[in-house]
Protein backbone atom coordinates (compact mmCIF):
# COMPACT_ATOMS: atom_id res chain seq x y z
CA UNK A 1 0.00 0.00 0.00
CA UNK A 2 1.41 3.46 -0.89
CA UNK A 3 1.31 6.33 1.56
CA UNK A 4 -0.03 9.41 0.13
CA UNK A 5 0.84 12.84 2.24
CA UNK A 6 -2.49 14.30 3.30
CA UNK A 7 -1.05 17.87 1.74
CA UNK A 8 -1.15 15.58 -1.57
CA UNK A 9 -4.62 14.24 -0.58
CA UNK A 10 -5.89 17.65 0.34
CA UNK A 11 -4.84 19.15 -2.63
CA UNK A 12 -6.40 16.72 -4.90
CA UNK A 13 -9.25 16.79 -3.36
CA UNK A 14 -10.13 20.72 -3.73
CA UNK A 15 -8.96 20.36 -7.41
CA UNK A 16 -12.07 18.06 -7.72
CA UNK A 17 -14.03 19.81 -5.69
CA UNK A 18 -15.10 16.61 -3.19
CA UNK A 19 -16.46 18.84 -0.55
CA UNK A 20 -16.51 15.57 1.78
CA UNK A 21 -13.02 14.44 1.34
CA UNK A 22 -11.55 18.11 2.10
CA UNK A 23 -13.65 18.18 4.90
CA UNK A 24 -12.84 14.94 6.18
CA UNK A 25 -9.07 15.44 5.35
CA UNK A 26 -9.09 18.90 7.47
CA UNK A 27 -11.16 17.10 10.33
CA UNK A 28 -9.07 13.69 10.53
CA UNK A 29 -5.67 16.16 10.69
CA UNK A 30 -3.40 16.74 13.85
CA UNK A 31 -2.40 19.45 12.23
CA UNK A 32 -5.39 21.23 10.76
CA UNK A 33 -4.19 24.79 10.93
CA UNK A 34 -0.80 23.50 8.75
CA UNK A 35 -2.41 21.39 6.28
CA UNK A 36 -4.81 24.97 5.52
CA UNK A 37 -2.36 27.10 5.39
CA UNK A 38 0.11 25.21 3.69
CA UNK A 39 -2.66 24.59 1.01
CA UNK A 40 -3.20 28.39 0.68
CA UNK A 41 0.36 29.28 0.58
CA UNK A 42 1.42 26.91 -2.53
CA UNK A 43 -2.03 27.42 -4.16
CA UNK A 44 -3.96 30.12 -2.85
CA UNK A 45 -6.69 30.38 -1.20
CA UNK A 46 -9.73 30.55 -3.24
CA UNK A 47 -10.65 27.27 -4.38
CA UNK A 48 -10.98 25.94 -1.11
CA UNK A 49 -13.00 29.13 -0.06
CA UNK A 50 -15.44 27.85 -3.01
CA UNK A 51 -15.94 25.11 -1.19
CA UNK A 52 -16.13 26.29 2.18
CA UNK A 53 -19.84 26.75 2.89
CA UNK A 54 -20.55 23.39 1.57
CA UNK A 55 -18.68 21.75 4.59
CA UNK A 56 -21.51 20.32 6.69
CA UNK A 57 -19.28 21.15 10.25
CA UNK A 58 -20.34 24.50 10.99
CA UNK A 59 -17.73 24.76 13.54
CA UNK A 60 -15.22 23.55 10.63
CA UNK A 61 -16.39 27.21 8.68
CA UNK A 62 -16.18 29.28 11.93
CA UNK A 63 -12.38 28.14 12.48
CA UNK A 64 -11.15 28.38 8.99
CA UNK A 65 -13.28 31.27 8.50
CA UNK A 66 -10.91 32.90 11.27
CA UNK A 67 -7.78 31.44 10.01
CA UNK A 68 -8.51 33.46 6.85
CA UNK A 69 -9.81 36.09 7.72
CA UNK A 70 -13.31 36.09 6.44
C-alpha cells in the first residue's frame, strides 16, 4: 500500500471539488491549521474558499473562517 501525504490528498481533493473528502481530510488532521495554510500558501486560497460553505461542520467554517480572515 502506498502512503499518500495528506497535503497531496488535500490538494487533490479541492482540485475536484469533493467537498466531503476536504472536509474529512481537514477534520481527521493533527495538524489542521498547517495542512490549511500550507494549502493556501502553494495554491492560494480561493478554491478551497469555493468550497467552504458546503462543509456540513459548521464549527469547521467558523475556524477556517478565522484562520482566513473572512
Amino acid at each position: 500500500m502506498t502512503f499518500i501525504p495528506a497535503s497531496t490528498q488535500f490538494l487533490q481533493a479541492v482540485k475536484t471539488n469533493n467537498v466531503s473528502r476536504v472536509e474529512e481530510l481537514i477534520l481527521d488532521s493533527d495538524t489542521k491549521r498547517e495542512l490549511i495554510v500550507n494549502h493556501i500558501n502553494e495554491h492560494g486560497k480561493e478554491s478551497l474558499l469555493n468550497l467552504i460553505p458546503q462543509f456540513r461542520s459548521k464549527g469547521l467554517i467558523l475556524s477556517i473562517g478565522s484562520l482566513l480572515d473572512i
